[in-house]
PDB file of N, CA and C in Angstrom:
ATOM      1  N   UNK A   1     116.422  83.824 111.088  1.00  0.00           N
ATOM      2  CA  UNK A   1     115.201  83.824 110.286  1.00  0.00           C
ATOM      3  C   UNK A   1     114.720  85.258 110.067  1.00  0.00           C
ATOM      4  N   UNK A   2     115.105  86.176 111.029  1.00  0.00           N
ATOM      5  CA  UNK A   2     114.466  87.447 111.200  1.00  0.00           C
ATOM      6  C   UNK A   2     115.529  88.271 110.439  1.00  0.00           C
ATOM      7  N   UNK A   3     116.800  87.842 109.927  1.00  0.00           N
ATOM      8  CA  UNK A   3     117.279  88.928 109.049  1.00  0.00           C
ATOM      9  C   UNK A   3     117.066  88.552 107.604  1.00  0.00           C
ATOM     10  N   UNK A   4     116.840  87.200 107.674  1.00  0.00           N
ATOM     11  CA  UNK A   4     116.909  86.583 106.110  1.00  0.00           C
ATOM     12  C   UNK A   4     115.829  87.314 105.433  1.00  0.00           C
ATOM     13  N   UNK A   5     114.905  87.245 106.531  1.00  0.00           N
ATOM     14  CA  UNK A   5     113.467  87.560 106.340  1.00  0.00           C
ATOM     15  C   UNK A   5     113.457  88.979 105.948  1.00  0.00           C
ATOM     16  N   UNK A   6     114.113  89.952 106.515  1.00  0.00           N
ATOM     17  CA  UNK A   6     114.376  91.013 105.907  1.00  0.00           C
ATOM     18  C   UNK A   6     114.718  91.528 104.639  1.00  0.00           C
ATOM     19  N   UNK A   7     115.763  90.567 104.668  1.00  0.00           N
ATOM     20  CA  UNK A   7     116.695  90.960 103.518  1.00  0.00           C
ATOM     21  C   UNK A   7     115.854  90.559 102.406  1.00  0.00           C
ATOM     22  N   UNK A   8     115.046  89.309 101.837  1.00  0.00           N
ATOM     23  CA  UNK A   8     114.132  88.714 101.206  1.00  0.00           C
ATOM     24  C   UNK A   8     112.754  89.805 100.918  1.00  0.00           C
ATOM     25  N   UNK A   9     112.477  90.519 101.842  1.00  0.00           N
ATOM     26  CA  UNK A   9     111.294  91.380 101.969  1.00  0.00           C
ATOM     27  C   UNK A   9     110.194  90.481 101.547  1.00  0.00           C
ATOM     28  N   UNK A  10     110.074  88.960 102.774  1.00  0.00           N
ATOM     29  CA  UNK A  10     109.161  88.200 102.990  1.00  0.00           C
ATOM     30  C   UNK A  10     108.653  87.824 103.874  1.00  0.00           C
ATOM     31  N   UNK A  11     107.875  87.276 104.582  1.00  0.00           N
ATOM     32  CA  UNK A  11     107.311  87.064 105.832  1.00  0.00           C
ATOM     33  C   UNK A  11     107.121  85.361 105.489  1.00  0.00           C
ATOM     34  N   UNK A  12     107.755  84.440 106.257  1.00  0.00           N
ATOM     35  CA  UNK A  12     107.453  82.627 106.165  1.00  0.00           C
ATOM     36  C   UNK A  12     106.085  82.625 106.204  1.00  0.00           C
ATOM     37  N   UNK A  13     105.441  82.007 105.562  1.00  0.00           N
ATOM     38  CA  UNK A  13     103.806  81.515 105.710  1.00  0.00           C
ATOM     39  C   UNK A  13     103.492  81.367 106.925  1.00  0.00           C
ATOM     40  N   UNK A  14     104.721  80.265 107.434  1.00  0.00           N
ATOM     41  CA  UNK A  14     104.355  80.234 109.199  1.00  0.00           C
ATOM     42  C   UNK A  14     103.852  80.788 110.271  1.00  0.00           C
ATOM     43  N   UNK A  15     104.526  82.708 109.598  1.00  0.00           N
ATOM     44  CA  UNK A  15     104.344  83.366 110.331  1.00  0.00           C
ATOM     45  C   UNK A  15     102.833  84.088 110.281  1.00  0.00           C
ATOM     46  N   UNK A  16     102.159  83.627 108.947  1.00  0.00           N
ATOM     47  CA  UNK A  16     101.068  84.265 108.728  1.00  0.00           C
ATOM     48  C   UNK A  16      99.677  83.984 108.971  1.00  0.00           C
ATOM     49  N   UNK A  17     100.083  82.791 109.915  1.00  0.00           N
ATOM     50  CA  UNK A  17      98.702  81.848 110.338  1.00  0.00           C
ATOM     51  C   UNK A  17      98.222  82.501 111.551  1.00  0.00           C
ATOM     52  N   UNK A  18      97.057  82.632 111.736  1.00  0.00           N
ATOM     53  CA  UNK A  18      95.868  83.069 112.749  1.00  0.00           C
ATOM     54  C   UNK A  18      95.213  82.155 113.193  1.00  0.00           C
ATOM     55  N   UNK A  19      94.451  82.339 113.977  1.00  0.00           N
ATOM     56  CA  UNK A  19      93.012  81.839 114.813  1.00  0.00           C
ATOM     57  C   UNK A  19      92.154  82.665 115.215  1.00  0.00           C
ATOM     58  N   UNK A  20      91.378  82.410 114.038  1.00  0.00           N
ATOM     59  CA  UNK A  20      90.296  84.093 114.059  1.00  0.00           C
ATOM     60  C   UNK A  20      89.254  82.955 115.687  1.00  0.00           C
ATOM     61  N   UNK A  21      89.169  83.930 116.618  1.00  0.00           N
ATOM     62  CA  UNK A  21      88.281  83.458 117.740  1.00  0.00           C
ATOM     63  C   UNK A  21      86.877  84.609 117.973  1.00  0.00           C
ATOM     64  N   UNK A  22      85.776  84.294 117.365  1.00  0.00           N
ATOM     65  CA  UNK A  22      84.714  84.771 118.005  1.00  0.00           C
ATOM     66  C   UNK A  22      84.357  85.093 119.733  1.00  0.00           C
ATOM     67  N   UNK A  23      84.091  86.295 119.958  1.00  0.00           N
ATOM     68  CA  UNK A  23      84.125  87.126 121.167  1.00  0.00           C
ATOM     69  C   UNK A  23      83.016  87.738 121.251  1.00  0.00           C
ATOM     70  N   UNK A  24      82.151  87.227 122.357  1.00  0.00           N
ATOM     71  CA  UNK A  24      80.723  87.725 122.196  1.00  0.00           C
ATOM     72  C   UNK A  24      80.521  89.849 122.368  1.00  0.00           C
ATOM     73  N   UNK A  25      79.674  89.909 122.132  1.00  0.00           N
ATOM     74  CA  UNK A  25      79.983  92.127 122.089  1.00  0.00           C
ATOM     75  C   UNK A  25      79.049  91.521 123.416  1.00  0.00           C
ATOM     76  N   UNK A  26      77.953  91.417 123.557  1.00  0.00           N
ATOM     77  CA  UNK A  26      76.991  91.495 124.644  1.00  0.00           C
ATOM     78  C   UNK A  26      76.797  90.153 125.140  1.00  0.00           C
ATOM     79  N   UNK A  27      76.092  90.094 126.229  1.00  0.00           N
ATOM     80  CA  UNK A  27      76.151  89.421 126.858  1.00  0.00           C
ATOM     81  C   UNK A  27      74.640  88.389 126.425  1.00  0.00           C
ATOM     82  N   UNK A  28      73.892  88.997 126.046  1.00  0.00           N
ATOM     83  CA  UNK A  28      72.580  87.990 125.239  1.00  0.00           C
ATOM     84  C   UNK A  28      73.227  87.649 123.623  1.00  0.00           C
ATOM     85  N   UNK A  29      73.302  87.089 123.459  1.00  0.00           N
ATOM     86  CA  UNK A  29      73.366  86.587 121.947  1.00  0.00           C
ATOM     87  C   UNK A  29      72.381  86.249 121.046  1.00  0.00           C
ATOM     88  N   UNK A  30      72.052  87.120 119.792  1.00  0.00           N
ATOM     89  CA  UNK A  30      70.946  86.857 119.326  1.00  0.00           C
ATOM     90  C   UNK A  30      71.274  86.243 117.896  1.00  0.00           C
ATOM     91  N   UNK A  31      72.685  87.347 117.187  1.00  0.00           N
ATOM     92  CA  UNK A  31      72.956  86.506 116.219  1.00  0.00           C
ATOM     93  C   UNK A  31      74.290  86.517 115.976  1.00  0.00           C
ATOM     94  N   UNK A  32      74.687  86.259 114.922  1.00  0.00           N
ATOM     95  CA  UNK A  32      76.070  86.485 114.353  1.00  0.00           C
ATOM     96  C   UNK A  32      76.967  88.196 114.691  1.00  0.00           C
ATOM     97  N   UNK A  33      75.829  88.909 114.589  1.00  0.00           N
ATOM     98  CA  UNK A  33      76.390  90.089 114.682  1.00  0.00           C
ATOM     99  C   UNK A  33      76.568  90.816 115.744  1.00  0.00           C
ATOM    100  N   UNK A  34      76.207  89.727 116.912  1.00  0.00           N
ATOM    101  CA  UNK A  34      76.538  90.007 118.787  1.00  0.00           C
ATOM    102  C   UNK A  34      77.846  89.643 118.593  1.00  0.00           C
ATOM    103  N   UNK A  35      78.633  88.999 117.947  1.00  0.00           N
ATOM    104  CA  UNK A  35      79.925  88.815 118.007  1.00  0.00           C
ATOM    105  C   UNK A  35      81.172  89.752 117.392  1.00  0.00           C
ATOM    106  N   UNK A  36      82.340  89.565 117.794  1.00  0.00           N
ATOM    107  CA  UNK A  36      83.132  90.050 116.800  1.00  0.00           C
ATOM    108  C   UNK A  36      84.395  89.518 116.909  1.00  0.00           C
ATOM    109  N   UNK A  37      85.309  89.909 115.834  1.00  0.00           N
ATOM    110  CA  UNK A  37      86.247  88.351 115.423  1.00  0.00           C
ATOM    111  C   UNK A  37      87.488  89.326 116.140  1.00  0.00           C
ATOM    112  N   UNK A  38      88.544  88.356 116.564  1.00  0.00           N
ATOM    113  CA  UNK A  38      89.714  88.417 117.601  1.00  0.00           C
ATOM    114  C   UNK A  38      90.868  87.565 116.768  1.00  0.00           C
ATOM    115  N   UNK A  39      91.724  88.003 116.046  1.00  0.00           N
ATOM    116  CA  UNK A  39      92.526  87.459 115.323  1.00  0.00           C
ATOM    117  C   UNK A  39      93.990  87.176 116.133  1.00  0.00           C
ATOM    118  N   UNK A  40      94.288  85.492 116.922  1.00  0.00           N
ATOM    119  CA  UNK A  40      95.503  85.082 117.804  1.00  0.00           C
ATOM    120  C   UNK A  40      96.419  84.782 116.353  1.00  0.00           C
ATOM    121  N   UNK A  41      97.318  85.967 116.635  1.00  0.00           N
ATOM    122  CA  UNK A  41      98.276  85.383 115.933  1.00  0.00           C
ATOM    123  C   UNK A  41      99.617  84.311 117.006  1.00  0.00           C
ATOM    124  N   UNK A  42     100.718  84.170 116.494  1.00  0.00           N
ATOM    125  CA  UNK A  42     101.602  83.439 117.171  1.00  0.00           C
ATOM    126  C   UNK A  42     102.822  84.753 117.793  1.00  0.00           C
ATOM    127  N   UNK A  43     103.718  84.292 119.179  1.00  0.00           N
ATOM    128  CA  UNK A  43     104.357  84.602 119.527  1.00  0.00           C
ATOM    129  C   UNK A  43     105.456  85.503 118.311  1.00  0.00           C
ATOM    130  N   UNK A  44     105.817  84.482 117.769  1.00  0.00           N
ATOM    131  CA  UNK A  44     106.815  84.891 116.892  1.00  0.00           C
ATOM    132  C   UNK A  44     106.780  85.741 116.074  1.00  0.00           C
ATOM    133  N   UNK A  45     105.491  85.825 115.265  1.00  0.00           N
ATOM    134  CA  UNK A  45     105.192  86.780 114.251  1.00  0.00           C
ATOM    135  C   UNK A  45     104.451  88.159 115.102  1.00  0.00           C
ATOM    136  N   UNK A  46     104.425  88.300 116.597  1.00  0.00           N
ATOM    137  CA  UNK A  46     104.722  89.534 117.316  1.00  0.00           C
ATOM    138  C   UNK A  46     105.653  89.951 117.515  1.00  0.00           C
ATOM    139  N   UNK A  47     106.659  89.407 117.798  1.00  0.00           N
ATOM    140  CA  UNK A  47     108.150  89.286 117.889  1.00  0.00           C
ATOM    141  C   UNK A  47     108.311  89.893 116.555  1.00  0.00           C
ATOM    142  N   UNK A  48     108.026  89.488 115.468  1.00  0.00           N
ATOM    143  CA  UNK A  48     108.945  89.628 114.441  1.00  0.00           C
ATOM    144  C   UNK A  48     108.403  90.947 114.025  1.00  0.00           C
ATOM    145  N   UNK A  49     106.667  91.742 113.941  1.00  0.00           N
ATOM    146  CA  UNK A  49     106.151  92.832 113.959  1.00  0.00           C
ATOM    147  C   UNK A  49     107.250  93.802 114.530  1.00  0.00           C
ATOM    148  N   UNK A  50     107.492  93.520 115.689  1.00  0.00           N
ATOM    149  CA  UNK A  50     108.263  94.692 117.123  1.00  0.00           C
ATOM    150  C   UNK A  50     109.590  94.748 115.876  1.00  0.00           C
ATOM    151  N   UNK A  51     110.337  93.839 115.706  1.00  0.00           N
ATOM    152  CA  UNK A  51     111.590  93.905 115.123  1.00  0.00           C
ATOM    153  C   UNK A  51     111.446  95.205 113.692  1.00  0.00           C
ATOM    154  N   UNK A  52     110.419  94.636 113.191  1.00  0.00           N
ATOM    155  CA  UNK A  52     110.421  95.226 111.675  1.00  0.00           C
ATOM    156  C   UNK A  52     110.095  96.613 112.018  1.00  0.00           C
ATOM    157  N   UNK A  53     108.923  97.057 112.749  1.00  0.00           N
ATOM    158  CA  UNK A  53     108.942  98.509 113.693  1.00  0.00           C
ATOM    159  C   UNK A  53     109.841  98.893 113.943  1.00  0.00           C
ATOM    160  N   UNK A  54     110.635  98.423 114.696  1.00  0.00           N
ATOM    161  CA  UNK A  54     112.193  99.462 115.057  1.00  0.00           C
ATOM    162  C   UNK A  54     113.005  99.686 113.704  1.00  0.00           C
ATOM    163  N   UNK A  55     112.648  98.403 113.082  1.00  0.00           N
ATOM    164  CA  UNK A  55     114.160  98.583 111.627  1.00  0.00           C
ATOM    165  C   UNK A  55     113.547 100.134 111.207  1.00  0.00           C
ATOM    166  N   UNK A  56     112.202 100.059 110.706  1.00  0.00           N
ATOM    167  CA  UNK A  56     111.569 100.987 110.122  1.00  0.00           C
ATOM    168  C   UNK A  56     111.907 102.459 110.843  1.00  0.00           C
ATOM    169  N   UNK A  57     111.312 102.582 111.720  1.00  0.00           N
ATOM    170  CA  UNK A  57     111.801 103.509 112.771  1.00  0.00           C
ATOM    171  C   UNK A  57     113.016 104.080 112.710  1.00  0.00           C
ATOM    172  N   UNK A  58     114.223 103.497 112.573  1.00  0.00           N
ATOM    173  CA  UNK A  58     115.696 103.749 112.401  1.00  0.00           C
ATOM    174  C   UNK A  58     115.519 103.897 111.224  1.00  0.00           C
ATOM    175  N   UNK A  59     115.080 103.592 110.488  1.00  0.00           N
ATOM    176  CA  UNK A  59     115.644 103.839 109.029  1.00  0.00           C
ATOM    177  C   UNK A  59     114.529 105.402 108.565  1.00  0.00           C
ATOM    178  N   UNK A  60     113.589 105.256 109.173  1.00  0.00           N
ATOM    179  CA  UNK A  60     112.752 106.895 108.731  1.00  0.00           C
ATOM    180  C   UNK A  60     112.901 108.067 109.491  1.00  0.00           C
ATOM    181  N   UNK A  61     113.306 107.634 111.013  1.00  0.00           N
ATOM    182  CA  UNK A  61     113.546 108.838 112.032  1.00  0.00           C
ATOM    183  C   UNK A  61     114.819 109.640 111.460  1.00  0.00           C
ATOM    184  N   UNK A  62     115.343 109.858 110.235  1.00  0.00           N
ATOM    185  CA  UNK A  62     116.247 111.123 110.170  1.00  0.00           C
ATOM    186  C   UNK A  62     115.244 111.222 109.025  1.00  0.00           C
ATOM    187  N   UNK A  63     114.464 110.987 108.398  1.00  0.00           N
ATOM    188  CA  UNK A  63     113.773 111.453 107.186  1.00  0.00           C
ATOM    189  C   UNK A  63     112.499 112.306 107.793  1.00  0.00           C
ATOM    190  N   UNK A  64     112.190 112.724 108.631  1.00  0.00           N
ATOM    191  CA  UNK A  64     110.902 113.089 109.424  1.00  0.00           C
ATOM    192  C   UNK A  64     111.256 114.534 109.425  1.00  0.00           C
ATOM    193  N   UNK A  65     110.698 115.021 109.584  1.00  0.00           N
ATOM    194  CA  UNK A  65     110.616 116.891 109.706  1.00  0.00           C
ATOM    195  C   UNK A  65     110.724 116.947 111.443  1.00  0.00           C
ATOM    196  N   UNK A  66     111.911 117.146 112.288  1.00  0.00           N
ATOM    197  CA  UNK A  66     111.659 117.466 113.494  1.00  0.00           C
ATOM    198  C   UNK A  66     110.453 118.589 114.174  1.00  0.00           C
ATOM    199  N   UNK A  67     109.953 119.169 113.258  1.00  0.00           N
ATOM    200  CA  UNK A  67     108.361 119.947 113.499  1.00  0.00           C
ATOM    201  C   UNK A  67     107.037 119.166 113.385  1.00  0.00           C
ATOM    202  N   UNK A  68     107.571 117.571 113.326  1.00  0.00           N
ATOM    203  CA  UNK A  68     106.525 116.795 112.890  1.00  0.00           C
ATOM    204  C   UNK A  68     105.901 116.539 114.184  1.00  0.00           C
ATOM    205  N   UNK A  69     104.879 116.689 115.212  1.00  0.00           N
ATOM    206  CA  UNK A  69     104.810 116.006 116.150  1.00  0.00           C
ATOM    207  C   UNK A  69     103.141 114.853 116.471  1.00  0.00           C
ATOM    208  N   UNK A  70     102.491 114.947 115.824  1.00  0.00           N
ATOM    209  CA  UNK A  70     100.938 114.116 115.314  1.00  0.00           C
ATOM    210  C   UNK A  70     101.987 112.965 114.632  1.00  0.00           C
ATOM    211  N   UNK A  71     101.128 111.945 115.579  1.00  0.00           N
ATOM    212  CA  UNK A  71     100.942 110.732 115.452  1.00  0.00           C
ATOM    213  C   UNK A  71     102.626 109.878 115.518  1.00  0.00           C
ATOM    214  N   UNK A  72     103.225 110.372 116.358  1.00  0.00           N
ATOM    215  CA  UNK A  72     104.656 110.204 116.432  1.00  0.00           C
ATOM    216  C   UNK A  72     104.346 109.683 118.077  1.00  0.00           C
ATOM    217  N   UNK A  73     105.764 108.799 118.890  1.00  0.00           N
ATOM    218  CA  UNK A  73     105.692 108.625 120.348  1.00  0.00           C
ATOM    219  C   UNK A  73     106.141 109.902 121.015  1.00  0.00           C
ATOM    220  N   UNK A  74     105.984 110.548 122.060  1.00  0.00           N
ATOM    221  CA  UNK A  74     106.806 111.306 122.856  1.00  0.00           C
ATOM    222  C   UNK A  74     106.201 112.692 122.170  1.00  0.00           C
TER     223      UNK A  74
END
């Protein structure tokens, strides 16, 4: 699913479903805006994030200026 998915340059709907969960900021609640939203996505479509990161990664790490070092790992 994860190469088709590539090759397609699509993501399954499946993978695009959430559960936005309200998360209180403080501990009194007065209104709507003591909260803030927490978006659960699914296992898989983390999984499939990590995958598409590395493709990307391999495919731009010889295009990078080795003097590049902001906002890079290491």
């Amino acid at each position: 699913i994860f190469n088709r998915s590539l090759e397609l340059c699509e993501v399954p709907s499946c993978f695009k479903r959430s559960t936005i969960i309200p998360v209180p900021k403080k501990t009194k609640i007065k209104g709507l805006n003591d909260y803030r939203p927490v978006a659960l996505t699914s296992v898989v479509m983390k999984s499939f994030e990590k995958l598409v990161l590395a493709y990307l990664k391999n495919i731009t790490g010889a295009l990078l200026d080795p003097l590049q070092f902001a906002y890079r790992a290491n």
